[in-house]
PDB file of N, CA and C in Angstrom:
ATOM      1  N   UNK A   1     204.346 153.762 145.752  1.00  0.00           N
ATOM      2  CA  UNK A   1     204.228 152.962 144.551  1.00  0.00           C
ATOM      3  C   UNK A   1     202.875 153.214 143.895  1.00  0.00           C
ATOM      4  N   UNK A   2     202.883 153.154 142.482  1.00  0.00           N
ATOM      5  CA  UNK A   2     201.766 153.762 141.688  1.00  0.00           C
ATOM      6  C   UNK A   2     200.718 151.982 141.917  1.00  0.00           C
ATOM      7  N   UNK A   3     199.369 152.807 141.776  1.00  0.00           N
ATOM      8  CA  UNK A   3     198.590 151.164 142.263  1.00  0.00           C
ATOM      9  C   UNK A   3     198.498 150.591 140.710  1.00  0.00           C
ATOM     10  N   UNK A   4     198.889 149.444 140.400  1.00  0.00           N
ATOM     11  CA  UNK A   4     198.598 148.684 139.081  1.00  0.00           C
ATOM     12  C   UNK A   4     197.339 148.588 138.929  1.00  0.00           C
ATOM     13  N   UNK A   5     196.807 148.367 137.401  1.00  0.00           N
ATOM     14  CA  UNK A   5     195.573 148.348 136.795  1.00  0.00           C
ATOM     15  C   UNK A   5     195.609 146.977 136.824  1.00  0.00           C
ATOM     16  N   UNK A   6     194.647 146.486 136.798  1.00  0.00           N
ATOM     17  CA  UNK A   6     193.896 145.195 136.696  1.00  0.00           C
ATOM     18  C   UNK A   6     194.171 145.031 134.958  1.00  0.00           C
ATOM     19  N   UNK A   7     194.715 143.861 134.691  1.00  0.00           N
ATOM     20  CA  UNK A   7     194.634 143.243 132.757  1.00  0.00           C
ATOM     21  C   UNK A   7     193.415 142.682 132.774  1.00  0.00           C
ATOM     22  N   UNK A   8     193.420 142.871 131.620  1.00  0.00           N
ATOM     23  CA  UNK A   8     192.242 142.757 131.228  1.00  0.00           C
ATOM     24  C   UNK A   8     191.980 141.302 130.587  1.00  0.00           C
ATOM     25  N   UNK A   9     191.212 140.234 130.494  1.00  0.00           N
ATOM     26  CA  UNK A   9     191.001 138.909 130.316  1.00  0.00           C
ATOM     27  C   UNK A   9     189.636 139.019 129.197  1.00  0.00           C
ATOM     28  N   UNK A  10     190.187 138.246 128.168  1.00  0.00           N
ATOM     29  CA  UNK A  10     189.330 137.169 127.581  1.00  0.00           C
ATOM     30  C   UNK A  10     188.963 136.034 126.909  1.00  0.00           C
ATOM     31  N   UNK A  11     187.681 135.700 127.699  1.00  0.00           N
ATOM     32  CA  UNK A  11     187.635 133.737 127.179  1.00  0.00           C
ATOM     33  C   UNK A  11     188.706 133.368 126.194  1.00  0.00           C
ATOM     34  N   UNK A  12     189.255 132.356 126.369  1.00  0.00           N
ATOM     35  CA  UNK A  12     189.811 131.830 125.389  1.00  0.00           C
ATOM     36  C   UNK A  12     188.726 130.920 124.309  1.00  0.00           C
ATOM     37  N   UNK A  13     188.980 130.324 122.859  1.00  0.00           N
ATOM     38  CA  UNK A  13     188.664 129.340 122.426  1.00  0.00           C
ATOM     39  C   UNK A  13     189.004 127.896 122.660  1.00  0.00           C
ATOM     40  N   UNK A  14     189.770 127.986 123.487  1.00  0.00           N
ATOM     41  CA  UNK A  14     190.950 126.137 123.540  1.00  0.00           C
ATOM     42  C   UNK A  14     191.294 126.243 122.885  1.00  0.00           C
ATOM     43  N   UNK A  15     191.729 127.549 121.763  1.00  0.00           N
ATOM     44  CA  UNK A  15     192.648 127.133 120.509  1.00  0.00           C
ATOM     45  C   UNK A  15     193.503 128.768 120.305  1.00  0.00           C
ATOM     46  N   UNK A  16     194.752 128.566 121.054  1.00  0.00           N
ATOM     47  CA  UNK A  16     195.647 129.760 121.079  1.00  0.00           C
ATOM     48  C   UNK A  16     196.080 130.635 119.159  1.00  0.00           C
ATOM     49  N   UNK A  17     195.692 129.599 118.732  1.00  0.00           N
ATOM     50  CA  UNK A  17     195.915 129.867 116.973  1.00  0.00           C
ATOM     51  C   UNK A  17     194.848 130.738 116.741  1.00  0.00           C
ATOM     52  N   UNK A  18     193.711 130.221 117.165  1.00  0.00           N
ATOM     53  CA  UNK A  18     192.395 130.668 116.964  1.00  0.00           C
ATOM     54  C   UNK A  18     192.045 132.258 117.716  1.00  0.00           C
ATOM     55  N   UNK A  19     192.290 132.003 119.002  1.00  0.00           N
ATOM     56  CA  UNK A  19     192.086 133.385 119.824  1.00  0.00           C
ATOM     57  C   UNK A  19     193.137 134.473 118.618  1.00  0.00           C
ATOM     58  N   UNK A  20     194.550 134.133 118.411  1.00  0.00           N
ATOM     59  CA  UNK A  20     195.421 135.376 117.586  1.00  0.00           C
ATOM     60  C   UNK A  20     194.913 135.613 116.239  1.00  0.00           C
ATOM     61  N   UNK A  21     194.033 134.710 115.776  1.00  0.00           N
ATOM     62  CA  UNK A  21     193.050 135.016 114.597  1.00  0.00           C
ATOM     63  C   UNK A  21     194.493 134.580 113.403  1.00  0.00           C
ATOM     64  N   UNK A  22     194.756 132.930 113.864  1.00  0.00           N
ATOM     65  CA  UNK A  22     195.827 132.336 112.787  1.00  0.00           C
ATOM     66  C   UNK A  22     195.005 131.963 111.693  1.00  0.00           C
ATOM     67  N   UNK A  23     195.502 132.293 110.766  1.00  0.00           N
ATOM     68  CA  UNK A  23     194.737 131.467 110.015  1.00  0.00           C
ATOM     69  C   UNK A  23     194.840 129.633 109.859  1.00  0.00           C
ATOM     70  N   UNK A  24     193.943 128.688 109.498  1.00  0.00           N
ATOM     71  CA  UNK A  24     194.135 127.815 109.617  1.00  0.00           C
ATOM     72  C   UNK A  24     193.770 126.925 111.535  1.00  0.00           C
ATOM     73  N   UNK A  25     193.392 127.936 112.115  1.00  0.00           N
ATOM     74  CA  UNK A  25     193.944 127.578 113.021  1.00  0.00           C
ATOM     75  C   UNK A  25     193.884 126.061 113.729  1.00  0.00           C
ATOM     76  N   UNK A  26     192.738 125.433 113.331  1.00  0.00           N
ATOM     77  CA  UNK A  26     192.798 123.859 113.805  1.00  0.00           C
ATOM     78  C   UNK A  26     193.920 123.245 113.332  1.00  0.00           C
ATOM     79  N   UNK A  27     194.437 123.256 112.199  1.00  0.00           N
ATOM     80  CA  UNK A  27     195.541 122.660 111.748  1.00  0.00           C
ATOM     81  C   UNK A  27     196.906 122.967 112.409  1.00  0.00           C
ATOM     82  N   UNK A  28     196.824 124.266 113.137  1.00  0.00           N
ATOM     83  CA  UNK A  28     198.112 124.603 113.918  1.00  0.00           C
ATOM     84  C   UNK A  28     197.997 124.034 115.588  1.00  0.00           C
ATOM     85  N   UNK A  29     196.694 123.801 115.319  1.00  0.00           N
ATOM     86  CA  UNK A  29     196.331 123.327 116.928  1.00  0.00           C
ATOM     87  C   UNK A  29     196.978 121.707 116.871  1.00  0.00           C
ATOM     88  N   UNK A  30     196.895 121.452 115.800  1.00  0.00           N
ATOM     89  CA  UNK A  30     197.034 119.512 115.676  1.00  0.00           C
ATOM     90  C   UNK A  30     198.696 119.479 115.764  1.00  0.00           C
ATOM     91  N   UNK A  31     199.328 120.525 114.754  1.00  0.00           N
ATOM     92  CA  UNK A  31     200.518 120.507 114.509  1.00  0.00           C
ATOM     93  C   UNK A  31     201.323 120.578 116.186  1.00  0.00           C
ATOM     94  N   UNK A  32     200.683 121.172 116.902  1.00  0.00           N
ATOM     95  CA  UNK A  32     201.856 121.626 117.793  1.00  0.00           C
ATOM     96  C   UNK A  32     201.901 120.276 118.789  1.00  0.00           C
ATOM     97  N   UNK A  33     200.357 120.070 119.147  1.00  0.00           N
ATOM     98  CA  UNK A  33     200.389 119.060 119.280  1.00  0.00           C
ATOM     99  C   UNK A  33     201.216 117.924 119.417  1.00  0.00           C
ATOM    100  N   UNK A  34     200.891 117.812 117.785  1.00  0.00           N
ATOM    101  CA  UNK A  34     202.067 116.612 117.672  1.00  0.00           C
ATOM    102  C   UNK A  34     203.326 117.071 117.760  1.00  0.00           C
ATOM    103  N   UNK A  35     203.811 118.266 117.301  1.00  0.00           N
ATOM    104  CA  UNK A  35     205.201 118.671 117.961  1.00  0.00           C
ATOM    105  C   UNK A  35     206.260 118.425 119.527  1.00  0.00           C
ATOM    106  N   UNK A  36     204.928 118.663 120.225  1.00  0.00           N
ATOM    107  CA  UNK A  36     204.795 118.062 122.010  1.00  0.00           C
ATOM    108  C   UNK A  36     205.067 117.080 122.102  1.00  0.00           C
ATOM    109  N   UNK A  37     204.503 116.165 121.433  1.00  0.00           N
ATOM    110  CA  UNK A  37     204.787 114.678 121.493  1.00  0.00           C
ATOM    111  C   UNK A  37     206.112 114.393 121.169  1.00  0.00           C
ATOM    112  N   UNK A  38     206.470 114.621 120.134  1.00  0.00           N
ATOM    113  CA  UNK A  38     207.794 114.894 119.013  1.00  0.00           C
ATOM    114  C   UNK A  38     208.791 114.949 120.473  1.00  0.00           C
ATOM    115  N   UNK A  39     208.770 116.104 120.701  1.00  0.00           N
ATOM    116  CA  UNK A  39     209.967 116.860 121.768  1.00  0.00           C
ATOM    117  C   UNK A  39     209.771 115.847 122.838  1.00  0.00           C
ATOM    118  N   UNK A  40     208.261 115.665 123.258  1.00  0.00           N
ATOM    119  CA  UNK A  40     208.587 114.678 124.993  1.00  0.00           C
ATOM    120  C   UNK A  40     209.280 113.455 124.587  1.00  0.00           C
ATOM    121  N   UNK A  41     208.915 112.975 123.098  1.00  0.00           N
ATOM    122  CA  UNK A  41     209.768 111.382 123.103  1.00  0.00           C
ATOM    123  C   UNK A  41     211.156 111.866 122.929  1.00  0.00           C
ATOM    124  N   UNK A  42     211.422 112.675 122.400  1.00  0.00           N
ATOM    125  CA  UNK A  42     212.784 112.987 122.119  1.00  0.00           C
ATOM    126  C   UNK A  42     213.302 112.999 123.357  1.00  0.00           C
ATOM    127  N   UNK A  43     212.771 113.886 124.547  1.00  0.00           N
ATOM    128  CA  UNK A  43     213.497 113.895 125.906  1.00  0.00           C
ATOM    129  C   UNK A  43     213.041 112.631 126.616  1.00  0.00           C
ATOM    130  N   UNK A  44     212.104 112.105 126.536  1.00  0.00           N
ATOM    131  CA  UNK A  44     212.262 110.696 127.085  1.00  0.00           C
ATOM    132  C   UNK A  44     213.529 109.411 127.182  1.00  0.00           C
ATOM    133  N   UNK A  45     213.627 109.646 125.610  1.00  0.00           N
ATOM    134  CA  UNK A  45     214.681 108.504 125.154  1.00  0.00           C
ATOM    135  C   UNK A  45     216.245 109.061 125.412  1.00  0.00           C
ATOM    136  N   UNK A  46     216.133 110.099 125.539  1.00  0.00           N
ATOM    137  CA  UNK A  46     217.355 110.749 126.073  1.00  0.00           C
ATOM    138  C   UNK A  46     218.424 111.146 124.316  1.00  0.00           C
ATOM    139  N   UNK A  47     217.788 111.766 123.911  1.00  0.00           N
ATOM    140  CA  UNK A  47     218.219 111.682 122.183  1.00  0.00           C
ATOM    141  C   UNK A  47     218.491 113.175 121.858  1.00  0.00           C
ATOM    142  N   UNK A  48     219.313 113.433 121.131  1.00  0.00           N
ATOM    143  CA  UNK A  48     220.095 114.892 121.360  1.00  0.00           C
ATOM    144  C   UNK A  48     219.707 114.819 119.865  1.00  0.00           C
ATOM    145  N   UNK A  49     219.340 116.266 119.605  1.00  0.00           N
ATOM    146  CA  UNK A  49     218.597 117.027 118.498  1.00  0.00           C
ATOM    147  C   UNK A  49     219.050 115.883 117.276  1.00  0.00           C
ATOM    148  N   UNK A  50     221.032 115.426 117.319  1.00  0.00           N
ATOM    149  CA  UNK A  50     221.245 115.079 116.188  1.00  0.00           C
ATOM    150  C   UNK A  50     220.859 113.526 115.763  1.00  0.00           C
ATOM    151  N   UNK A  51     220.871 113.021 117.068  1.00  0.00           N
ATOM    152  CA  UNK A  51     220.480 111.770 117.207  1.00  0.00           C
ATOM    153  C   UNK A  51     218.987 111.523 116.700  1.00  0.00           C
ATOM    154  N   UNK A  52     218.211 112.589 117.138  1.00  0.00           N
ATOM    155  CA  UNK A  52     216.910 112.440 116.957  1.00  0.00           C
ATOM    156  C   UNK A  52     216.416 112.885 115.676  1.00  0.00           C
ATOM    157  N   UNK A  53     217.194 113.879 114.277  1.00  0.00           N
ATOM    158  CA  UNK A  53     217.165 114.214 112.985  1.00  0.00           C
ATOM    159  C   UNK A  53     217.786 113.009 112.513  1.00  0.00           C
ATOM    160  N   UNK A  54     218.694 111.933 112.617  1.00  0.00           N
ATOM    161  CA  UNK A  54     218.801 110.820 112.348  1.00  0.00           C
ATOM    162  C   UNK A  54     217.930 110.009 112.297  1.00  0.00           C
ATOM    163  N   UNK A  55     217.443 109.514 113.233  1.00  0.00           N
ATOM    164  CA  UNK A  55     216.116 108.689 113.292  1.00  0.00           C
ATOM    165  C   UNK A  55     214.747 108.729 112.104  1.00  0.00           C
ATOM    166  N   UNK A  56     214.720 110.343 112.411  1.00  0.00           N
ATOM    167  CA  UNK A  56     213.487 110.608 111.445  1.00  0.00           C
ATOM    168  C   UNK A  56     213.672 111.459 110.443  1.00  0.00           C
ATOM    169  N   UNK A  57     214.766 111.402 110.012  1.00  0.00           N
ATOM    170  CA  UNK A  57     215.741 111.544 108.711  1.00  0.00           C
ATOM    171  C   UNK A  57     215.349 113.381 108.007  1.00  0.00           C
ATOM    172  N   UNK A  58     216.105 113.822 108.752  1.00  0.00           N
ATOM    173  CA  UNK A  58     216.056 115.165 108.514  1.00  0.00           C
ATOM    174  C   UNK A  58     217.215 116.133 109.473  1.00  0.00           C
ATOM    175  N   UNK A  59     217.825 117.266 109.097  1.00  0.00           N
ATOM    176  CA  UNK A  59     219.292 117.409 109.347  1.00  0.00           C
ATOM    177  C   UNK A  59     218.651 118.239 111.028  1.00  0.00           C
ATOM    178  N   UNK A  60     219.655 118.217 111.766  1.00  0.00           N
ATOM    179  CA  UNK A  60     219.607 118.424 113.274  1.00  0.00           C
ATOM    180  C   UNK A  60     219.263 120.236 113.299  1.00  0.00           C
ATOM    181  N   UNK A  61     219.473 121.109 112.429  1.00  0.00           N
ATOM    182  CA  UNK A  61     218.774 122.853 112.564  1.00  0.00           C
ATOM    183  C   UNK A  61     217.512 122.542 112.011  1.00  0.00           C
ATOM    184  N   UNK A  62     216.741 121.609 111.773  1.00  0.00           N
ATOM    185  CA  UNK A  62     215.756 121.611 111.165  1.00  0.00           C
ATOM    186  C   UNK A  62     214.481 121.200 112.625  1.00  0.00           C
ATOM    187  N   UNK A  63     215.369 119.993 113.474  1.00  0.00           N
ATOM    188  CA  UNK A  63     214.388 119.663 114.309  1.00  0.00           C
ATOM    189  C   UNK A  63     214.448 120.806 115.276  1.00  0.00           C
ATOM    190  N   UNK A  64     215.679 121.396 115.607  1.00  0.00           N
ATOM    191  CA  UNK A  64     216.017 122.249 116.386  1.00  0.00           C
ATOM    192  C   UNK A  64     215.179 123.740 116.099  1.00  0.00           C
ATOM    193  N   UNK A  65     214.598 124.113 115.096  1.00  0.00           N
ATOM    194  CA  UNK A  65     213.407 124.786 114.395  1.00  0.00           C
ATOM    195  C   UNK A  65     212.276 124.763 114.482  1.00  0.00           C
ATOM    196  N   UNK A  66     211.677 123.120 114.330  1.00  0.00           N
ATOM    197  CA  UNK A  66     210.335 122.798 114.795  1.00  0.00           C
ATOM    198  C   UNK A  66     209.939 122.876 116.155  1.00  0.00           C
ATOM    199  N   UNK A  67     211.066 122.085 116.631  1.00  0.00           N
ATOM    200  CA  UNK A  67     210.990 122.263 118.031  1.00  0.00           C
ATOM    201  C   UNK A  67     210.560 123.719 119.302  1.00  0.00           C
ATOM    202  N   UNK A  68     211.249 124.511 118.652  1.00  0.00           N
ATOM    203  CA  UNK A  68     211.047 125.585 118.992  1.00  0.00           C
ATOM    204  C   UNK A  68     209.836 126.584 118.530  1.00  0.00           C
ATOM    205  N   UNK A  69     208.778 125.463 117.735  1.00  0.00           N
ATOM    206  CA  UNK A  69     207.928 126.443 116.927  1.00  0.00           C
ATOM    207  C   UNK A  69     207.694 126.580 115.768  1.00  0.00           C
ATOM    208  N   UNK A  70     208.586 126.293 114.793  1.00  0.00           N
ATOM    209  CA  UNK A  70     208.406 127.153 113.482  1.00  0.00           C
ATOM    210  C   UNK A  70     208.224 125.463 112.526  1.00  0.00           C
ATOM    211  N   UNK A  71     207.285 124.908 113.017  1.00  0.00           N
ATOM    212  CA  UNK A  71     206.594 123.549 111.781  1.00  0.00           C
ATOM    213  C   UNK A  71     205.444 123.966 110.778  1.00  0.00           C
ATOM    214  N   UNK A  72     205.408 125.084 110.266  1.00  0.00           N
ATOM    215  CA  UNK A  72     204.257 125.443 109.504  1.00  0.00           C
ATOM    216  C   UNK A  72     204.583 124.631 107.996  1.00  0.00           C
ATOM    217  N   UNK A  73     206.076 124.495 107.903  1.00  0.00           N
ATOM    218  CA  UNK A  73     206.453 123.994 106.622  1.00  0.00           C
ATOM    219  C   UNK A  73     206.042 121.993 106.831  1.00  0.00           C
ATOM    220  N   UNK A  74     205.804 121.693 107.866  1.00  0.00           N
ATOM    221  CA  UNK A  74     205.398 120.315 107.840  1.00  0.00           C
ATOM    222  C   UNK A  74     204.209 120.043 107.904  1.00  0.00           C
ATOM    223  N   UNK A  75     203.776 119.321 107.201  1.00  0.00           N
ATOM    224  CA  UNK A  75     202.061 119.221 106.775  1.00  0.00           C
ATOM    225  C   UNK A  75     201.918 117.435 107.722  1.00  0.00           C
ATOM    226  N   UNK A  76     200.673 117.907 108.443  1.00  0.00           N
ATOM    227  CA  UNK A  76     200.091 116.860 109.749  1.00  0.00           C
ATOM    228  C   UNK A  76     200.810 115.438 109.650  1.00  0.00           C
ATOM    229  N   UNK A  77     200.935 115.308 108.249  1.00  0.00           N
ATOM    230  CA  UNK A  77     200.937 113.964 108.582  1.00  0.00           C
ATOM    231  C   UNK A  77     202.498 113.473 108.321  1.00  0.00           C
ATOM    232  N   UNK A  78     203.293 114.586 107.531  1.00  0.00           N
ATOM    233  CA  UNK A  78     204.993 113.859 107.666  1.00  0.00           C
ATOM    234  C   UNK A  78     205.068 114.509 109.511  1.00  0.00           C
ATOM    235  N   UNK A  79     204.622 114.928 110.272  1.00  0.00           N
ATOM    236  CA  UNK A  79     204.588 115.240 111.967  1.00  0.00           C
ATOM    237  C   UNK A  79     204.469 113.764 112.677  1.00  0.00           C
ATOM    238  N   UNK A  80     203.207 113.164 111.627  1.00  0.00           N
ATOM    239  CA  UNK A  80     202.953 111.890 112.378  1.00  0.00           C
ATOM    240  C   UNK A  80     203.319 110.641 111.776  1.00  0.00           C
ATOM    241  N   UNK A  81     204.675 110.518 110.809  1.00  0.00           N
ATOM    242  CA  UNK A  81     205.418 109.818 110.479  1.00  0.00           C
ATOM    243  C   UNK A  81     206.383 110.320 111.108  1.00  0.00           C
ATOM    244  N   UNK A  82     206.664 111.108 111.733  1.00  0.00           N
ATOM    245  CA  UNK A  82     208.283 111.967 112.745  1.00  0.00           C
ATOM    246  C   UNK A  82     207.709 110.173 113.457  1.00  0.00           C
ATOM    247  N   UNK A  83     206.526 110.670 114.417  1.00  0.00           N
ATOM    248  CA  UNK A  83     206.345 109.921 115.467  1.00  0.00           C
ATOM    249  C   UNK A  83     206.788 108.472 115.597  1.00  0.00           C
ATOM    250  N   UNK A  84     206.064 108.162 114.059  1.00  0.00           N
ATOM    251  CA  UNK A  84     206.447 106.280 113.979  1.00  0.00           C
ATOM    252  C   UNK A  84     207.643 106.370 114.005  1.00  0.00           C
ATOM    253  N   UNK A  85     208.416 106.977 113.456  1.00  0.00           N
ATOM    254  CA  UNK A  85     209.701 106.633 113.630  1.00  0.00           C
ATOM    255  C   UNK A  85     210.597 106.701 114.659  1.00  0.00           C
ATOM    256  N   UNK A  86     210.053 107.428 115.471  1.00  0.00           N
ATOM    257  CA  UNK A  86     210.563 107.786 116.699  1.00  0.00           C
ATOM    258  C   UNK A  86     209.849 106.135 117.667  1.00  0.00           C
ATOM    259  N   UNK A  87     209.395 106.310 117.002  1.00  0.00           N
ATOM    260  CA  UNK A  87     208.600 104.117 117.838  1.00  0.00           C
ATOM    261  C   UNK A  87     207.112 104.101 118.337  1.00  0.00           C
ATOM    262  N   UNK A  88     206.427 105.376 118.100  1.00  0.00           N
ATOM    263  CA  UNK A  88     204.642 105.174 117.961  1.00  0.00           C
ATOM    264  C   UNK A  88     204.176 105.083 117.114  1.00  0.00           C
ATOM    265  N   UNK A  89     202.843 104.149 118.147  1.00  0.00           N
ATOM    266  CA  UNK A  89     201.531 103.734 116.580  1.00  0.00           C
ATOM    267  C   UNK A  89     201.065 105.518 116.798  1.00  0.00           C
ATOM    268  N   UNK A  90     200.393 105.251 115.985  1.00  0.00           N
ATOM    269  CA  UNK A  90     199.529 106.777 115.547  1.00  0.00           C
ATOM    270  C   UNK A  90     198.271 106.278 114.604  1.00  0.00           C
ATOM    271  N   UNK A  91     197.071 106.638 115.722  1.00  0.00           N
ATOM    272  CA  UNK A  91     195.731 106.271 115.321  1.00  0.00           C
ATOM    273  C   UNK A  91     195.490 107.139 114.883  1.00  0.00           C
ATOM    274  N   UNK A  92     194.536 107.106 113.830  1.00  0.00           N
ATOM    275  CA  UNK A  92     193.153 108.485 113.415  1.00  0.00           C
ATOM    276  C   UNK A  92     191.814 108.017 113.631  1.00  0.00           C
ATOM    277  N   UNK A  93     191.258 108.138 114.999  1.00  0.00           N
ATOM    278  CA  UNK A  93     189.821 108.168 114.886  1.00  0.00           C
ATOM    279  C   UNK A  93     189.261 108.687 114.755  1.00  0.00           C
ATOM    280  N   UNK A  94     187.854 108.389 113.923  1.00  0.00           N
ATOM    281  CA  UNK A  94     186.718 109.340 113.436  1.00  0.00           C
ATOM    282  C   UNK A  94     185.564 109.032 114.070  1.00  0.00           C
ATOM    283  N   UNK A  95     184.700 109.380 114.929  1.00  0.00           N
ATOM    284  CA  UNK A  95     183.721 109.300 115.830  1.00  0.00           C
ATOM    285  C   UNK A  95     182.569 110.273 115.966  1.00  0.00           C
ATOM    286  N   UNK A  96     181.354 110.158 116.112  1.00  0.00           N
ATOM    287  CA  UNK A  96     180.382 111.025 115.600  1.00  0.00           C
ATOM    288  C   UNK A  96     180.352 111.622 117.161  1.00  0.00           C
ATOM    289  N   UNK A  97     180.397 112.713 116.854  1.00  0.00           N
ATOM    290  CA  UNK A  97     180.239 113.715 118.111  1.00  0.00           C
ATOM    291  C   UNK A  97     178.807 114.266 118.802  1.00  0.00           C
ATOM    292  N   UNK A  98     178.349 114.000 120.036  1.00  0.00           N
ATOM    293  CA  UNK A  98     177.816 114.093 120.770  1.00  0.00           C
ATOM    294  C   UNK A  98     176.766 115.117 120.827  1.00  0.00           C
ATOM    295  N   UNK A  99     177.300 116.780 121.085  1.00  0.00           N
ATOM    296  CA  UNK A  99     176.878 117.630 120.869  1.00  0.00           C
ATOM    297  C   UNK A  99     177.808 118.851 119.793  1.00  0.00           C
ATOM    298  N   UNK A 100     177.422 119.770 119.460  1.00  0.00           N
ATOM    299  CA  UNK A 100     178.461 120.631 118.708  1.00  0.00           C
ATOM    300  C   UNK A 100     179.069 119.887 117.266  1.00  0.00           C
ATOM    301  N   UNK A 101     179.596 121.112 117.291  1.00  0.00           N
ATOM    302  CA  UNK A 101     180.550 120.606 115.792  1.00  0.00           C
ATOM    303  C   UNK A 101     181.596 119.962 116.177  1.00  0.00           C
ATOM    304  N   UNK A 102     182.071 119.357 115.196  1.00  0.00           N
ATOM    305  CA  UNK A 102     183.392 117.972 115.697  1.00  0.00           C
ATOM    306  C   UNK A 102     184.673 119.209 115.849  1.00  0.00           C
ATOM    307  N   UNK A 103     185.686 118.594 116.148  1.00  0.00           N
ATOM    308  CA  UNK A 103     186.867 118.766 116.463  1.00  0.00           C
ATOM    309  C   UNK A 103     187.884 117.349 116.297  1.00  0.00           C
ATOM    310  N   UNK A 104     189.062 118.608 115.970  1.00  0.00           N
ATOM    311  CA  UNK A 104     190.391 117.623 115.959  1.00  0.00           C
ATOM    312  C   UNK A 104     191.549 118.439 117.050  1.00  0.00           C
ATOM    313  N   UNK A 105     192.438 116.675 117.378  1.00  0.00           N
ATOM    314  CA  UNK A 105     192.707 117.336 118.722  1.00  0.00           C
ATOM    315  C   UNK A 105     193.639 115.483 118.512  1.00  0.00           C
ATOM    316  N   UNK A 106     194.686 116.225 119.360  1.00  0.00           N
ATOM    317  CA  UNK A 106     195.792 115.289 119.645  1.00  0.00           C
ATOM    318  C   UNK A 106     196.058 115.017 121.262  1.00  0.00           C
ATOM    319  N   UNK A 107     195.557 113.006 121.274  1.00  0.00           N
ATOM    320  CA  UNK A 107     195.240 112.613 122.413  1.00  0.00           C
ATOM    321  C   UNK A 107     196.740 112.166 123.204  1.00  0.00           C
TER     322      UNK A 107
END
């Protein structure tokens, strides 16, 4: 057997948008985010794609889309009206940061 090469590694940013050089990329970092959330309540409550495009009023290939990735067409905050409707509060805190430049980031 031929001996494999070692891959090659580097640092990440904490922001997979950012390392592929997305543009935007904090905003895709928030989006998916909240997408995660989106999908775990959805499988929590036990709610099938169509059940769950009901709720937060949008047709069942659409969640079945985001879900899988492709929310660039939803801007942060109809993501975090998905949520209320799905039955969370959804805070925005703004807090002066410590060291470094601030960040946004879904808790």
């Amino acid at each position: 057997m031929p001996k494999r090469e070692a891959l090659q590694q580097e640092p990440s940013t904490g922001n997979v948008f950012a390392d592929l050089g997305v543009a935007d990329a904090g905003e895709h970092l928030i989006k998916a985010g909240l997408v995660i959330r989106i999908d775990r309540t959805i499988r929590q409550r036990k709610l099938t794609q169509a059940g769950a495009a009901e709720i937060i009023g949008i047709d069942q290939p659409k969640i079945s889309a985001m879900l899988a990735g492709q929310f660039r067409g939803y801007s942060v905050e109809r993501l975090m009206r998905f949520l209320v409707a799905l039955g969370h509060d959804v805070e925005i805190v703004v807090k002066p940061r410590k060291r470094g430049p601030g960040e946004l980031r879904v808790a």
